[in-house]
Protein backbone atom coordinates (compact mmCIF):
# COMPACT_ATOMS: atom_id res chain seq x y z
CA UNK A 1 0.00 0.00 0.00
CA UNK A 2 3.19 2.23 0.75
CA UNK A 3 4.57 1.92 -2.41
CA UNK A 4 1.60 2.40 -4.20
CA UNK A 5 0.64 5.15 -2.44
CA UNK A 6 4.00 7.06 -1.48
CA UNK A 7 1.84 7.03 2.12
CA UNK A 8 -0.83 5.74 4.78
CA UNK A 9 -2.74 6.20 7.65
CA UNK A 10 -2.36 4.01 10.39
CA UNK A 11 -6.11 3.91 10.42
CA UNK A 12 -5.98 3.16 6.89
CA UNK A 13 -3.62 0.04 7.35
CA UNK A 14 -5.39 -1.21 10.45
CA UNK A 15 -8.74 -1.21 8.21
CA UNK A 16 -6.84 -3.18 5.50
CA UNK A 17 -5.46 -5.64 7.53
CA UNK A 18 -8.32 -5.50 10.54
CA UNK A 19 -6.24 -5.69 13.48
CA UNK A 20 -5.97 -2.37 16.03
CA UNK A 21 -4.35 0.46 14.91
CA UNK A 22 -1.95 -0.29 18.10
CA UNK A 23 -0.81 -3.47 16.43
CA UNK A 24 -0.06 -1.86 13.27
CA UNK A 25 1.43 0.71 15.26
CA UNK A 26 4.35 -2.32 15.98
CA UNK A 27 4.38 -3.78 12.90
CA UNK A 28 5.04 -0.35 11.23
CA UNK A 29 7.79 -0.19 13.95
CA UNK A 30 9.44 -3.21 12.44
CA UNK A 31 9.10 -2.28 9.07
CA UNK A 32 11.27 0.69 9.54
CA UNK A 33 14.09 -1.02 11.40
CA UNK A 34 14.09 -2.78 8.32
CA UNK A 35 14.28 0.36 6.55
CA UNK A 36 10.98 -0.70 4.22
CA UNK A 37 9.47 2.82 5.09
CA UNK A 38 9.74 5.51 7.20
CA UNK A 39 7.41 6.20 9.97
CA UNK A 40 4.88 9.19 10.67
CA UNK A 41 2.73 10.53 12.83
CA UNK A 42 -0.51 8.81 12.26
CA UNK A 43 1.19 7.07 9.24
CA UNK A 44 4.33 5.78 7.24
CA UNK A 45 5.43 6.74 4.18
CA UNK A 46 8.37 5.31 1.79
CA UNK A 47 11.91 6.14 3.29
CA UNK A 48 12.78 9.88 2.53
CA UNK A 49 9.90 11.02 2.49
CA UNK A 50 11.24 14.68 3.93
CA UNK A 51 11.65 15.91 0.57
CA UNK A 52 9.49 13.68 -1.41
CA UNK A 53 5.62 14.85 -2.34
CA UNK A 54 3.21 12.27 -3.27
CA UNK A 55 1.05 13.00 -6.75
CA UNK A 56 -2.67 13.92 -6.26
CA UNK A 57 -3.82 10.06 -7.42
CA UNK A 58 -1.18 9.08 -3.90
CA UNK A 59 -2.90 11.80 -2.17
CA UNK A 60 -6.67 11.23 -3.23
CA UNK A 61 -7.12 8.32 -1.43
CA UNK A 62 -4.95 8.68 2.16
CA UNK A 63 -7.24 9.48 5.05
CA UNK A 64 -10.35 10.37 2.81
CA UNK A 65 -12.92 9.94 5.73
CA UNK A 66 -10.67 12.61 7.72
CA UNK A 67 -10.81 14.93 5.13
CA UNK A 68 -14.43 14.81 4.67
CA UNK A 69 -15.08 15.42 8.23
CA UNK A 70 -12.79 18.40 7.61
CA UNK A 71 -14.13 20.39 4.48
CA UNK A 72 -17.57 20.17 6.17
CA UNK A 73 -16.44 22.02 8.96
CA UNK A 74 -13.70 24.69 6.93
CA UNK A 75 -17.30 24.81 4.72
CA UNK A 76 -19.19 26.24 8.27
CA UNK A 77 -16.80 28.69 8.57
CA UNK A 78 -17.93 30.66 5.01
CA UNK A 79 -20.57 32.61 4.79
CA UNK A 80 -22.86 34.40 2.10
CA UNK A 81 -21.31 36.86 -0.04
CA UNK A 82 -17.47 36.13 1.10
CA UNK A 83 -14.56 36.17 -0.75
CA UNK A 84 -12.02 33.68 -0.38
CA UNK A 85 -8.87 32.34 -1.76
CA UNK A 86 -8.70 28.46 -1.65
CA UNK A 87 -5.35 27.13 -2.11
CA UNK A 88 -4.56 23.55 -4.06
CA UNK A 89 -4.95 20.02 -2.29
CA UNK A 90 -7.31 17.20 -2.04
CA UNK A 91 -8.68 18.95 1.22
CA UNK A 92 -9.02 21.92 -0.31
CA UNK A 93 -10.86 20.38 -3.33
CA UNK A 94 -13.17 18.43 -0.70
CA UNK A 95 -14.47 21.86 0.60
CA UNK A 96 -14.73 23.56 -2.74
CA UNK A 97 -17.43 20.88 -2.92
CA UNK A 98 -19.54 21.98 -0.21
CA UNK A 99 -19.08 25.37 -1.31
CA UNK A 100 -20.94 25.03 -4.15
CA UNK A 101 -24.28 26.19 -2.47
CA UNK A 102 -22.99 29.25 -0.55
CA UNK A 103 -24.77 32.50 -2.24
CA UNK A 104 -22.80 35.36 -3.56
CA UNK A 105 -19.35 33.51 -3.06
CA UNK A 106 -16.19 34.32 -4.70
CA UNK A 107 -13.52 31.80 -4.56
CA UNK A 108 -9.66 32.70 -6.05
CA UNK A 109 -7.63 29.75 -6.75
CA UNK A 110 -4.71 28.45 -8.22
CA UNK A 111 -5.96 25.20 -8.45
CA UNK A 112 -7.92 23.92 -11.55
CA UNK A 113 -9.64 21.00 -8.97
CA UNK A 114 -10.69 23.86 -6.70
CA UNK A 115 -11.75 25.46 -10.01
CA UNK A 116 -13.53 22.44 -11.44
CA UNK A 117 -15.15 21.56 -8.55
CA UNK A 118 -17.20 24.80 -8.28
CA UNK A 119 -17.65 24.98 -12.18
CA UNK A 120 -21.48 24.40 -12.38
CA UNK A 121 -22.03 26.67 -8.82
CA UNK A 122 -24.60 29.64 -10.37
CA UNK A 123 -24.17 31.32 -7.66
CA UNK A 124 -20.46 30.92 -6.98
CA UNK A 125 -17.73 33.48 -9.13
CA UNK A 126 -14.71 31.52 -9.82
CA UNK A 127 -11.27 33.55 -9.89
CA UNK A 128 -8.53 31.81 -11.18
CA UNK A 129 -4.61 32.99 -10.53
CA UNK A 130 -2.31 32.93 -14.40
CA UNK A 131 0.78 30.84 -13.79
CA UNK A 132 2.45 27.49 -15.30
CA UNK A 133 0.57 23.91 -14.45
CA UNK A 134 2.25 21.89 -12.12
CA UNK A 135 0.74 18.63 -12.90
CA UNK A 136 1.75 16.50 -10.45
CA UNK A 137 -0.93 18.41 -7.72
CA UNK A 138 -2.79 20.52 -10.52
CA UNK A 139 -1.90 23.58 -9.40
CA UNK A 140 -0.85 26.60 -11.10
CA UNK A 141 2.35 28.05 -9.57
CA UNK A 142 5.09 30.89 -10.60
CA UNK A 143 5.72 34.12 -11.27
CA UNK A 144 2.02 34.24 -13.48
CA UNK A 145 0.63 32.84 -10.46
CA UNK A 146 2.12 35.17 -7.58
CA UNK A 147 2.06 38.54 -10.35
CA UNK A 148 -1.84 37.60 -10.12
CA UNK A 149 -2.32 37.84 -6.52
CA UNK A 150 -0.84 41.55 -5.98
CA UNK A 151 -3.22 44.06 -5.02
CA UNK A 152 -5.92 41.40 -4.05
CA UNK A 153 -7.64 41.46 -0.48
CA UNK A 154 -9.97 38.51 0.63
CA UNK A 155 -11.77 37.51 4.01
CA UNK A 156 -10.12 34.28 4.46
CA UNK A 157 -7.30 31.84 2.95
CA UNK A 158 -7.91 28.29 3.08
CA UNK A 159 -4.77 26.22 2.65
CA UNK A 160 -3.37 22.75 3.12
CA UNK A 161 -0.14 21.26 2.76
CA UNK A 162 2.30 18.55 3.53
CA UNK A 163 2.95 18.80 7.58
CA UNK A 164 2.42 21.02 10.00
CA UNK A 165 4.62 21.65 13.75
CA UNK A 166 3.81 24.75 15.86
CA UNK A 167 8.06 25.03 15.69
CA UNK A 168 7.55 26.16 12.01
CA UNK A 169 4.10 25.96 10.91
CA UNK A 170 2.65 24.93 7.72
CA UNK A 171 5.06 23.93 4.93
CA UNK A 172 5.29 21.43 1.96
CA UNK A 173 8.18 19.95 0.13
CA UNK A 174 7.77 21.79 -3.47
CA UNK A 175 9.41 25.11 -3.74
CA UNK A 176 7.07 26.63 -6.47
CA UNK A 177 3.79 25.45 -4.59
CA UNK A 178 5.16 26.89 -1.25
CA UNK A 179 6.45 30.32 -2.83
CA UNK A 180 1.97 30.97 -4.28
CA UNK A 181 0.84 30.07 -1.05
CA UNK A 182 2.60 32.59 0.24
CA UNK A 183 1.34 34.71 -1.84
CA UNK A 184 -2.06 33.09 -1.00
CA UNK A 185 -1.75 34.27 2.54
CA UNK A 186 -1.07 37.77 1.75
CA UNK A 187 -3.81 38.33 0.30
CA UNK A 188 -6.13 37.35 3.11
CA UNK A 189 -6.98 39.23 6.57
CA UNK A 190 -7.33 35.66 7.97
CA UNK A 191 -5.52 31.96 7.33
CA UNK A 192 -7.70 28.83 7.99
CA UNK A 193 -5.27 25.32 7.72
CA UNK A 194 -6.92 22.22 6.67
CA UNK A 195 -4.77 19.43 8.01
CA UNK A 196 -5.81 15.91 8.92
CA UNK A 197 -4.09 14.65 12.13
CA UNK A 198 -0.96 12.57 9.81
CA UNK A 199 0.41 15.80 9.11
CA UNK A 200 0.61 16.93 12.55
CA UNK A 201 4.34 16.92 13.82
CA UNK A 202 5.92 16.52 10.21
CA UNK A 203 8.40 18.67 9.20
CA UNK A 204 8.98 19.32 5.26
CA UNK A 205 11.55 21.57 3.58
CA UNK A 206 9.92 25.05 2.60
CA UNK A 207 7.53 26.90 5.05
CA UNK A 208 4.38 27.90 3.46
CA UNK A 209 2.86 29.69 6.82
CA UNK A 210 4.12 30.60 9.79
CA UNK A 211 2.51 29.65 13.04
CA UNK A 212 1.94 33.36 14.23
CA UNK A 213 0.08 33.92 10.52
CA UNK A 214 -2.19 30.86 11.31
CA UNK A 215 -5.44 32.13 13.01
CA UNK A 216 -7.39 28.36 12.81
CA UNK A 217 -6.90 25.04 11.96
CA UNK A 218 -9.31 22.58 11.24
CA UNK A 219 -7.84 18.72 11.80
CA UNK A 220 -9.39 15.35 13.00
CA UNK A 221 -9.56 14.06 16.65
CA UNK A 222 -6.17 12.17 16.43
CA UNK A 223 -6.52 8.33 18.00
CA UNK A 224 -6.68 8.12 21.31
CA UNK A 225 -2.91 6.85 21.77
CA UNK A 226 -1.34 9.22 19.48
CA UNK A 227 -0.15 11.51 22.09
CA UNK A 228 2.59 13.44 19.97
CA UNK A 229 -0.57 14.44 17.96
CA UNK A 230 -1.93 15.60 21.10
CA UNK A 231 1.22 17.29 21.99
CA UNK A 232 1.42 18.84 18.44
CA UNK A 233 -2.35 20.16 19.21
CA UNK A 234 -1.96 21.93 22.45
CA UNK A 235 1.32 23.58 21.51
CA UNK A 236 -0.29 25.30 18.28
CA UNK A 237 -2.92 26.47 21.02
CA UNK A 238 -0.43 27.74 23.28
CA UNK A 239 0.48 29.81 20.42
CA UNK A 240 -2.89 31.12 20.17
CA UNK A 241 -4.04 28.63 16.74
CA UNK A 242 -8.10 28.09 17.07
CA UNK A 243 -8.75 24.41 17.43
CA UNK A 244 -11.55 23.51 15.68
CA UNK A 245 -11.67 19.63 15.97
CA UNK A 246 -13.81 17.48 12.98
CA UNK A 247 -16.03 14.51 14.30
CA UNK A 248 -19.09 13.10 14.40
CA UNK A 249 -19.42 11.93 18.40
CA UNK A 250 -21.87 12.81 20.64
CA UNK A 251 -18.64 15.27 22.22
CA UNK A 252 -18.65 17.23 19.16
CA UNK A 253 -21.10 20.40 18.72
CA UNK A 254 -21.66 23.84 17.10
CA UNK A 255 -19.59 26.44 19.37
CA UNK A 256 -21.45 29.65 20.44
CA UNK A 257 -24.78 28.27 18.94
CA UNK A 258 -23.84 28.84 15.42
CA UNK A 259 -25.81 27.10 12.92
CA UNK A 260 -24.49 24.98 10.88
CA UNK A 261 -25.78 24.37 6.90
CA UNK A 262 -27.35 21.80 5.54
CA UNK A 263 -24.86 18.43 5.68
CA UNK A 264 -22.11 20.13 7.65
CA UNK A 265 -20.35 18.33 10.74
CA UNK A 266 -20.27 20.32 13.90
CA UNK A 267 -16.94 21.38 15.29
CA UNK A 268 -14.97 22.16 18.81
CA UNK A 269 -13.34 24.34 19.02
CA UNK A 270 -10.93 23.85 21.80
CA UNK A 271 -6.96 24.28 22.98
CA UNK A 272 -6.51 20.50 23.38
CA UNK A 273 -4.93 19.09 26.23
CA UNK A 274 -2.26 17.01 26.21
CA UNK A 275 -3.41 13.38 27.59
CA UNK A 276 -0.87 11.80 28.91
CA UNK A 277 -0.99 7.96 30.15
CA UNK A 278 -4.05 7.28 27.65
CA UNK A 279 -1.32 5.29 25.83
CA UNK A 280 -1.58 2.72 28.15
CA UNK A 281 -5.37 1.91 28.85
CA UNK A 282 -6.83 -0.70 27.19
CA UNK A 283 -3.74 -2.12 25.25
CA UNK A 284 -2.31 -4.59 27.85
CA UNK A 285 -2.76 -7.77 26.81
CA UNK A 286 -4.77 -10.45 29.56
CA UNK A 287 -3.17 -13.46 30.80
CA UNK A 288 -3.02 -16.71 28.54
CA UNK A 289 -2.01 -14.48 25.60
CA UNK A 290 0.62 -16.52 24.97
CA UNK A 291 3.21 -14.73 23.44
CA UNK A 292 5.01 -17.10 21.40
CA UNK A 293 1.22 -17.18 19.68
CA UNK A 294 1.46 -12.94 19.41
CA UNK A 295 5.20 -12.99 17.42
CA UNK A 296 3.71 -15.58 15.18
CA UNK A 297 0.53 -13.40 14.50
CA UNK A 298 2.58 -10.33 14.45
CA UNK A 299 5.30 -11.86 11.67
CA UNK A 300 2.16 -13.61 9.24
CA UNK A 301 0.78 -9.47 9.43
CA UNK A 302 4.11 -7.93 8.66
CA UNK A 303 4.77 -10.09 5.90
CA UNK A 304 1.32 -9.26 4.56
CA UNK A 305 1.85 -5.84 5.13
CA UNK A 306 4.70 -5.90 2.81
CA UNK A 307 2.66 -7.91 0.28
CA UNK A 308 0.25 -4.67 0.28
């Protein structure tokens, strides 16, 4: 799945191969020792991955339930007669979506899936930045792009990228697409980050947006044992980033009584704390285990991870 994908979510692998996301947690230990792939937080990629991006078909199908939850949220956040700037991503492209049926809109992008997802939105304007197609994340980047962008004021930027630390920020691993989003972000009077919780805590070479520039990100509760996600989380709060938190539980609801539109996910917005020692609970395992029984189960999964 690695290889074919250049990466994958934990939760992704554990659905694959239906065992815990704890036990894959291990196994994807084991894997990098053998230096098969490199591990991440909430995920593993192939081994260096700090400079390498995956291709939109890679990216289009890693943690696609987490980035649902996500652009119905970022989409709660818009509101009649806005204008935005969306940046380019398969996040991004999952809100411009929902965005279709917001009145009076006016969306600037430099990405033609941003661009083609809002094409048959009446009521939407589409503004689309000049610049040369990168193809690999169909995005429209150089000097065209970032000439384009002078002199333009928006509401709110909506961008995405490759990782995301409250040490650096937001940043990605392609030079051209980090130098428009940039641009991106200067054109806005406030920056909204759509990152699902495997970007949280990686690091990639060219900062797209500071942490002080960031005024909310949207993200995914993080599993319960991830705690450097957690730790990732309350440090970008500390900083003074708005949490606003994707999910579907009965914990999860609309903050100040704001009303969400039709098919949107309610949010909370909250500093996260860090929960330490939940690592522990639950993943012990009982007497009788047996574990000459466990290394056999583990080695017949890590072999068919591989396989995958």
């Amino acid at each position: 799945m690695v290889r074919a994908n250049g990466a994958v979510s934990l939760r992704e692998l554990a659905r694959v191969v239906q065992t815990s996301e704890v036990t894959v947690r291990r196994d994807v230990r084991a894997l990098e020792a053998e230096g098969l792939l490199d591990r991440r937080h909430g995920g593993a990629v192939l081994p260096g991955g700090f400079t390498r991006e995956s291709g939109f078909p890679q990216k289009s199908h890693l943690a696609t339930a987490e980035k649902t939850a996500i652009a119905d949220v970022a989409a709660s956040l818009v509101e009649e007669g806005e204008a935005i700037v969306v940046g380019a991503g398969t996040t991004t492209q999952e809100l411009a979506r929902r965005l279709a049926r917001v009145p009076g809109l006016t969306v600037v992008t430099n990405s033609l899936l941003v661009a083609q997802a809002l094409a048959h939105a009446n009521r939407v304007e589409v503004v689309m930045t000049g610049g040369t197609l990168r193809g690999s994340n169909y995005a429209l980047v150089g000097s065209g792009a970032e000439q384009s962008l002078q002199g333009l004021r928006v509401s709110r930027a909506f961008l995405s990228g490759s990782g995301l630390t409250a040490e650096r920020g937001l940043s990605t691993s392609n030079m051209l697409s980090a130098s428009v989003d940039r641009a991106l972000v200067q054109a806005a009077a406030e920056v909204v980050v759509l990152a699902d919780h495997t970007k949280l805590g990686s690091d990639t070479m060219f900062q797209t947006v500071p942490t002080d520039v960031i005024t909310r990100l949207v993200t995914d509760e993080p599993p319960a044992h991830d705690e450097r996600a957690a730790t990732e989380l309350q440090a970008l709060a500390d900083q003074g980033v708005q949490i606003a938190v994707a999910g579907t539980g009965a914990a999860a609801g609309p903050v100040g009584g704001e009303q969400l539109p039709p098919g949107a996910r309610p949010r909370r917005d909250v500093p996260l704390p860090v929960q330490r020692g939940r690592m522990a609970a639950g993943q012990f395992r009982g007497p009788g285990g047996g574990m000459a029984a466990e290394t056999l189960e583990r080695t017949a999964r890590v072999a068919d991870m591989r396989r995958r």
